[in-house]
N, C-alpha and C. Protein backbone atom coordinates (compact mmCIF):
# COMPACT_ATOMS: atom_id res chain seq x y z
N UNK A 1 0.84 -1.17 0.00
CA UNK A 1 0.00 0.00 0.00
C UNK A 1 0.89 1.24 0.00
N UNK A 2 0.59 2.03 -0.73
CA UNK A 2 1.14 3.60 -1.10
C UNK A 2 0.26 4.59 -0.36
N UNK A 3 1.06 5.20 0.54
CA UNK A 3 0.91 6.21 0.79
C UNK A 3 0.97 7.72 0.77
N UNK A 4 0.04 8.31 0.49
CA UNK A 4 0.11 9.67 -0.20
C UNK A 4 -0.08 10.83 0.37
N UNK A 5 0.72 12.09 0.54
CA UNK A 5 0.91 13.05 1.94
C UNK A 5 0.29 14.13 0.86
N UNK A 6 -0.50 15.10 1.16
CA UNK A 6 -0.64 16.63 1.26
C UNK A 6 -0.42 17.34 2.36
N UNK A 7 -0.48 18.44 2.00
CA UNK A 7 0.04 19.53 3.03
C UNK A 7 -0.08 21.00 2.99
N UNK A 8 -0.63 21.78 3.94
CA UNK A 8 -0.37 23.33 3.40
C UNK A 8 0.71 24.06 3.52
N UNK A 9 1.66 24.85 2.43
CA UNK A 9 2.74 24.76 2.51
C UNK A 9 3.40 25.93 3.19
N UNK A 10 2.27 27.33 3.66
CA UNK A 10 2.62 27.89 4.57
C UNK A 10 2.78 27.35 6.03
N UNK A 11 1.84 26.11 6.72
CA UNK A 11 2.32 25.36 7.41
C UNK A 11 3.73 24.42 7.56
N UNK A 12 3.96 24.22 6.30
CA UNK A 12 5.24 23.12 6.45
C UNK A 12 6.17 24.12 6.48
N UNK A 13 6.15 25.51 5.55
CA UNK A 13 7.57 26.29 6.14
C UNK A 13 7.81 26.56 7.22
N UNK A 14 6.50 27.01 7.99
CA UNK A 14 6.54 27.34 9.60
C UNK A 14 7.05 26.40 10.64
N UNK A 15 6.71 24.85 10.21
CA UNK A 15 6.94 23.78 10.66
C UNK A 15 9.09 23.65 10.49
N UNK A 16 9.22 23.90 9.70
CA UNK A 16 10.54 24.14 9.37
C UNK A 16 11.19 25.02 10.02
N UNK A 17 11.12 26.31 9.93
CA UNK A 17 11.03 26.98 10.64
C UNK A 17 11.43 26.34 12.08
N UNK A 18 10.65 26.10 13.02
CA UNK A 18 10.64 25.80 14.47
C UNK A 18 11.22 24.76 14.45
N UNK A 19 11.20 23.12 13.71
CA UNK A 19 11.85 22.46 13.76
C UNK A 19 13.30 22.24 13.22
N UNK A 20 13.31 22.49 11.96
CA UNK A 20 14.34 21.93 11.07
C UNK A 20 14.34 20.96 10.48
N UNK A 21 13.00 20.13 10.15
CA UNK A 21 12.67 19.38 9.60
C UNK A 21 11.64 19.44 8.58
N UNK A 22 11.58 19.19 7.42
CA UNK A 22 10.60 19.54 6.52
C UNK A 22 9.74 18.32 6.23
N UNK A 23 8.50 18.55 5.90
CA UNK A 23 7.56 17.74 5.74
C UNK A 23 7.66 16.50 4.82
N UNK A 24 8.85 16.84 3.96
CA UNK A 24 8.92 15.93 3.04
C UNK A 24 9.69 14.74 3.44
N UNK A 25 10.72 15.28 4.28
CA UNK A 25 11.31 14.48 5.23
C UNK A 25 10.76 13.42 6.03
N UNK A 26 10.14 14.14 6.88
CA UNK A 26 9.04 13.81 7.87
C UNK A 26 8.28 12.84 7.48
N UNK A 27 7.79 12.56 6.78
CA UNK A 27 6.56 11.57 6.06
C UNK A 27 7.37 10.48 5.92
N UNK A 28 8.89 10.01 5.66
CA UNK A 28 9.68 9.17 5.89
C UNK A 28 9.53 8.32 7.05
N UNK A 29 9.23 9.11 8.14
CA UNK A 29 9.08 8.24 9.53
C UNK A 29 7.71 7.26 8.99
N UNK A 30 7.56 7.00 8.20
CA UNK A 30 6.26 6.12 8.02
C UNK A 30 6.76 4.43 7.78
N UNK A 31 8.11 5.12 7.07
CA UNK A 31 8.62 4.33 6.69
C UNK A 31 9.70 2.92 7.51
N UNK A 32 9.71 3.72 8.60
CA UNK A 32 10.88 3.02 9.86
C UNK A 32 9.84 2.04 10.42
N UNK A 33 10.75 1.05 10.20
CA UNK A 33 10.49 -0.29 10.44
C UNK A 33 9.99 -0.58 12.38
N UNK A 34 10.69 0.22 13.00
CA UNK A 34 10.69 0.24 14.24
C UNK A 34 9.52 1.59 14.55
N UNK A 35 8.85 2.15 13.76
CA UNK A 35 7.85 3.15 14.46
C UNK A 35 7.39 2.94 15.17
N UNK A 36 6.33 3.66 16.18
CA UNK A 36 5.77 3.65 17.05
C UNK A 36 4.65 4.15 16.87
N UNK A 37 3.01 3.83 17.08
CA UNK A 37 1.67 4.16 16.59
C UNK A 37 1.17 4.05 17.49
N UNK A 38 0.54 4.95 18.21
CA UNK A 38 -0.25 5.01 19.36
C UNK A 38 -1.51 6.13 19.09
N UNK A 39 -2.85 5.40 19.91
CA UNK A 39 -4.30 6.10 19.96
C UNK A 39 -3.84 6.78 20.88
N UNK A 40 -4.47 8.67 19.74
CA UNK A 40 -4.21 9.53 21.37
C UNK A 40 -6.01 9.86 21.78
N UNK A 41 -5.71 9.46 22.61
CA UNK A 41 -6.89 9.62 23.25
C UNK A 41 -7.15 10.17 24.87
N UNK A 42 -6.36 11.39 24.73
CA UNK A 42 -5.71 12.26 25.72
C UNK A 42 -7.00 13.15 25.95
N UNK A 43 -7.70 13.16 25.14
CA UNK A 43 -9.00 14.39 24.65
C UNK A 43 -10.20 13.68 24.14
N UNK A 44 -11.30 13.43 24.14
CA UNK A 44 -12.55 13.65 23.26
C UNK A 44 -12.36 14.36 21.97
N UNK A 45 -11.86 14.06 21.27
CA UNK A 45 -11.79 14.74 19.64
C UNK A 45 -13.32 14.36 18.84
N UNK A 46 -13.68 13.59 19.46
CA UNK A 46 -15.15 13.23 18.35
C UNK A 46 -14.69 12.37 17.12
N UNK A 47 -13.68 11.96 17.40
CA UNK A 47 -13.21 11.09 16.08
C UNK A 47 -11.74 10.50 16.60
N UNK A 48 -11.19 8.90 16.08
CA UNK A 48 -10.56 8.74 16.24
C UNK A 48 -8.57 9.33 15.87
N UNK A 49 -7.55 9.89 16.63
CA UNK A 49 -6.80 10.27 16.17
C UNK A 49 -5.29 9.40 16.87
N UNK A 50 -4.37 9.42 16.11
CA UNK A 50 -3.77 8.70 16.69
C UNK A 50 -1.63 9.64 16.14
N UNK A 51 -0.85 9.12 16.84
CA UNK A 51 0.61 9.68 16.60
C UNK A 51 1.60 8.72 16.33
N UNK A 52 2.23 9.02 15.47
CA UNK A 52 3.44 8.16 15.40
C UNK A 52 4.64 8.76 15.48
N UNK A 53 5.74 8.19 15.85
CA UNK A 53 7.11 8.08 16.64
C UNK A 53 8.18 7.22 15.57
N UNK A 54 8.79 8.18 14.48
CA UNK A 54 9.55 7.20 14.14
C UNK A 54 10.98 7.93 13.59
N UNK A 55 11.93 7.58 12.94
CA UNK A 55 12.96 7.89 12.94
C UNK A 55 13.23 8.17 11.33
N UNK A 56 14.16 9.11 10.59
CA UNK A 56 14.22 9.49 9.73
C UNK A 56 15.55 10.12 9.83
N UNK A 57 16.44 9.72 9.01
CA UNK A 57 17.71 10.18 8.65
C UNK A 57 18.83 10.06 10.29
N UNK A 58 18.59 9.68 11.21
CA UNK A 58 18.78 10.19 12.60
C UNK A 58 17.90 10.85 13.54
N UNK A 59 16.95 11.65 12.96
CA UNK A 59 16.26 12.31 13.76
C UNK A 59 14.95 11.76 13.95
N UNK A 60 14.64 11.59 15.45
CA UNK A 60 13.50 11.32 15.89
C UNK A 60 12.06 12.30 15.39
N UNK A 61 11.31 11.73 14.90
CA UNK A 61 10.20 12.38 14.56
C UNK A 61 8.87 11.94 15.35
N UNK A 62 8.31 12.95 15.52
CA UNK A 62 6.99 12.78 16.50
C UNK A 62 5.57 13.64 15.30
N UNK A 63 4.72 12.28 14.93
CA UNK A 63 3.68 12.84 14.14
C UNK A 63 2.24 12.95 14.45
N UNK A 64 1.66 13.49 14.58
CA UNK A 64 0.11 13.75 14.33
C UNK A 64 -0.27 12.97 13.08
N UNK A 65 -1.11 12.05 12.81
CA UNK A 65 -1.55 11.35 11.83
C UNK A 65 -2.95 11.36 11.92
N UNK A 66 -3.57 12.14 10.48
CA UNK A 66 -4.44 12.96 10.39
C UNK A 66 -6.22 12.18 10.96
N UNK A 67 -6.78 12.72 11.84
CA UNK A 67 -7.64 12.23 12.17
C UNK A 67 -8.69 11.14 11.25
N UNK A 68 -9.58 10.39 12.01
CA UNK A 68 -10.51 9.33 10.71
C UNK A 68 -11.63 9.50 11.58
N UNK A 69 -13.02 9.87 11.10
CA UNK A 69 -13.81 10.03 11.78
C UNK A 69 -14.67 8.65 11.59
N UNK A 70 -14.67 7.76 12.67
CA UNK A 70 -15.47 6.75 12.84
C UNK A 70 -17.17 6.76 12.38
N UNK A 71 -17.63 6.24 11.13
CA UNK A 71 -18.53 6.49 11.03
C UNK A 71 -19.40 4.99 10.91
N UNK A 72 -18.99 4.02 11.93
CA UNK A 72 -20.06 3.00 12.09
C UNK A 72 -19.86 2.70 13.44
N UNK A 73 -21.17 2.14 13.89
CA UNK A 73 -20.91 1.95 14.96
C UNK A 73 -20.20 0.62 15.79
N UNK A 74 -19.57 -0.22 15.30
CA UNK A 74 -18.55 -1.10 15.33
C UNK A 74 -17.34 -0.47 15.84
N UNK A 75 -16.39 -0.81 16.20
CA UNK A 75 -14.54 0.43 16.34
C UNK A 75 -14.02 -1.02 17.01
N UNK A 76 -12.39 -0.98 16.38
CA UNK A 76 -12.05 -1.73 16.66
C UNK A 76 -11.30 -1.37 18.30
N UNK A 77 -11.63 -0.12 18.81
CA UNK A 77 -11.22 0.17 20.32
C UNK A 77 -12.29 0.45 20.79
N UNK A 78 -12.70 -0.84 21.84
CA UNK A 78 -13.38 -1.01 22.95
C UNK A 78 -13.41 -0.06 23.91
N UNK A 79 -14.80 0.43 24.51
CA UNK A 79 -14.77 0.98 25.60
C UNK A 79 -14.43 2.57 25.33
N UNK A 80 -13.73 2.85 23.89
CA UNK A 80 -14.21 4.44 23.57
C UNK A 80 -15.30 5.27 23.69
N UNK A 81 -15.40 6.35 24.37
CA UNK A 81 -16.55 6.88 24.63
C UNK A 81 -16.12 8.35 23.59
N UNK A 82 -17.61 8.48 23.12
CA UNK A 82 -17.75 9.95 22.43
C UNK A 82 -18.48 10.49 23.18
């Protein structure tokens, strides 16, 4: 499966900016074999969202991976409350 990134690109300069890492980069951590994917479920978002943790060139990357709004009532995480 192929995965395919957009982005707004006054965001990714800003993102650059503060980090030093550019988005194009970044989307690499998808790719590390050793990532890390975790439900954040720190908040009530009204939809499921979740982050990944992975590594790219040396540098640790920490991602927001763009929300999916659950629209049946099945979920494969138990015990979620909206």
């Amino acid at each position: 499966m192929s995965l395919e990134f957009e982005w707004d690109n006054a965001k990714a300069s800003g993102n650059y900016a503060k980090h030093a890492v550019s988005f194009e980069a970044a989307k690499r951590a998808f790719n590390d074999p050793f990532a890390i994917e975790w439900l954040d479920d720190r908040f009530d978002y009204g939809e499921y969202c979740y982050n990944l943790l992975g590594m790219v060139e040396g540098v640790c990357c920490s991602l927001p991976i763009p929300c999916e709004t659950m629209l049946s009532a099945s979920s494969p995480h138990e015990g979620r409350t909206r």
